[in-house]
Protein backbone atom coordinates (compact mmCIF):
# COMPACT_ATOMS: atom_id res chain seq x y z
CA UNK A 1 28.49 2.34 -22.43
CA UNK A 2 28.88 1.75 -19.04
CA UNK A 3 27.83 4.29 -15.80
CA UNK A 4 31.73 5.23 -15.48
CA UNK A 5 32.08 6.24 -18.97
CA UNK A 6 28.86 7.95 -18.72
CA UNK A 7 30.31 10.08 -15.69
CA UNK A 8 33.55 10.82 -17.30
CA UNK A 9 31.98 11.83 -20.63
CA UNK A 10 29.35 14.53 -18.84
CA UNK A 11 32.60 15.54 -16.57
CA UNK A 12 34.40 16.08 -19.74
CA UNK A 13 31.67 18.44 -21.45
CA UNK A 14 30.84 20.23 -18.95
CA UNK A 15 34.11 20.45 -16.38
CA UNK A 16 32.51 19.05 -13.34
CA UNK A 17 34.28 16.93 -11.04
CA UNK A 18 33.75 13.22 -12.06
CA UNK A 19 32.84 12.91 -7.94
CA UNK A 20 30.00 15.35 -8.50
CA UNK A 21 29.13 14.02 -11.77
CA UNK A 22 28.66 10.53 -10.23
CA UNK A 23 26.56 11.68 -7.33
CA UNK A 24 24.67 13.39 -9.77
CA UNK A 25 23.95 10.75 -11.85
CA UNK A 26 23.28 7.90 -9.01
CA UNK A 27 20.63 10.33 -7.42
CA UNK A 28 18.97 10.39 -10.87
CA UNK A 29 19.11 6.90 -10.69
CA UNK A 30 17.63 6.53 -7.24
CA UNK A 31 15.10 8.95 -8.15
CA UNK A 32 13.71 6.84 -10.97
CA UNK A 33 14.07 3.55 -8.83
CA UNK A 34 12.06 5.31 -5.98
CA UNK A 35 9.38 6.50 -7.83
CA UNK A 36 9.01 3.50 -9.71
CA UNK A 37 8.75 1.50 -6.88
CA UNK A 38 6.21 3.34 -5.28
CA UNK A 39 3.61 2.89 -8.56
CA UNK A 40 4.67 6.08 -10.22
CA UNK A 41 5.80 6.28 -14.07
CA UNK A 42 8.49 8.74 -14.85
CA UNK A 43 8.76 11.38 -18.06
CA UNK A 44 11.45 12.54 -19.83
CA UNK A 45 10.64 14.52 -22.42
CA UNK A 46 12.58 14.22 -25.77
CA UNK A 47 14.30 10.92 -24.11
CA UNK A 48 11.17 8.42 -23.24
CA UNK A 49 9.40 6.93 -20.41
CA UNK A 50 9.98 4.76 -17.76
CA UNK A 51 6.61 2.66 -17.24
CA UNK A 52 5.34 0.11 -15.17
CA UNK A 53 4.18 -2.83 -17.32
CA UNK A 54 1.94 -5.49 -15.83
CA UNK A 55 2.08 -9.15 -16.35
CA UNK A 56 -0.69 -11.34 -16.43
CA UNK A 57 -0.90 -14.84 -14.50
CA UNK A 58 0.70 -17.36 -16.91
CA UNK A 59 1.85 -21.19 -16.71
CA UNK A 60 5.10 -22.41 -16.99
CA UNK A 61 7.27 -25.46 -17.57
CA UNK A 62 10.19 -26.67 -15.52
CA UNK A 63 11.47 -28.67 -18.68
CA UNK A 64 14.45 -30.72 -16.38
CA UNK A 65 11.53 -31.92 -13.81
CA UNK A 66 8.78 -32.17 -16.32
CA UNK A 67 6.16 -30.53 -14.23
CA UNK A 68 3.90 -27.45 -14.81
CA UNK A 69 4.20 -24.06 -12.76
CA UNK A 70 2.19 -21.04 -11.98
CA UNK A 71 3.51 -17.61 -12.68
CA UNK A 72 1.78 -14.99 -10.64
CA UNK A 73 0.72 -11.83 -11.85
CA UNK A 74 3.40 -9.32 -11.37
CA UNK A 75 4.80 -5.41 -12.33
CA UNK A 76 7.53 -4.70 -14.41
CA UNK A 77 10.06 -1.81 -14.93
CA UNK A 78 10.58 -0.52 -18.72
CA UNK A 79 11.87 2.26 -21.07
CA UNK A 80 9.69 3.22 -23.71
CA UNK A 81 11.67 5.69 -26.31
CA UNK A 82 10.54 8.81 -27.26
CA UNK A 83 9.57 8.82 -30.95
CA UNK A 84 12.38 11.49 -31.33
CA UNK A 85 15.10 9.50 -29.51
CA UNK A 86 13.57 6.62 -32.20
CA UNK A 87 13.84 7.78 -35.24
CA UNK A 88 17.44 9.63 -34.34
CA UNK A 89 18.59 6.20 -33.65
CA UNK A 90 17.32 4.55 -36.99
CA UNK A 91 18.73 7.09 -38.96
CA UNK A 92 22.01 7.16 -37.45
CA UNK A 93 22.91 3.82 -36.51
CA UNK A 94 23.77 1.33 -39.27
């Protein structure tokens, strides 16, 4: 499911202009990013988390060159379901 089918389906329910719908929906989106970015994890109760996940420091291999590389240490974005949200989808989905 793509963002415009997400719009139209929430403008469909609930008989808000797709125009407000959309700004709706990208401020949500900017509102995660934002937080996020500044070190913050964000809640959603019933839906799941989005967390900051750190890496550690690992070494790599450029396979075409043959030679060995360092991968810094570095911060993630993820979504972490709610156990809810979970077990509706293993129960519904086949």
């Amino acid at each position: 499911m793509t963002k415009a089918e997400i719009v139209a389906d929430i403008a469909n329910k609930t008989g808000i202009e797709k125009v407000t719908v959309q700004h709706t929906v990208e401020a949500f989106m900017d509102a995660v990013k934002n937080s996020m970015t500044k070190g913050d994890n964000v809640y959603l109760r019933g839906f799941g988390s989005f967390v900051i996940k750190k890496r550690a420091e690992k070494t790599g291999r450029n396979i075409s060159k043959n030679t060995t590389i360092i991968i810094p240490a570095h911060n993630i974005p993820a979504f972490k379901p709610a156990k809810t949200f979970v077990n509706e989808v293993k129960n519904n989905v086949k």
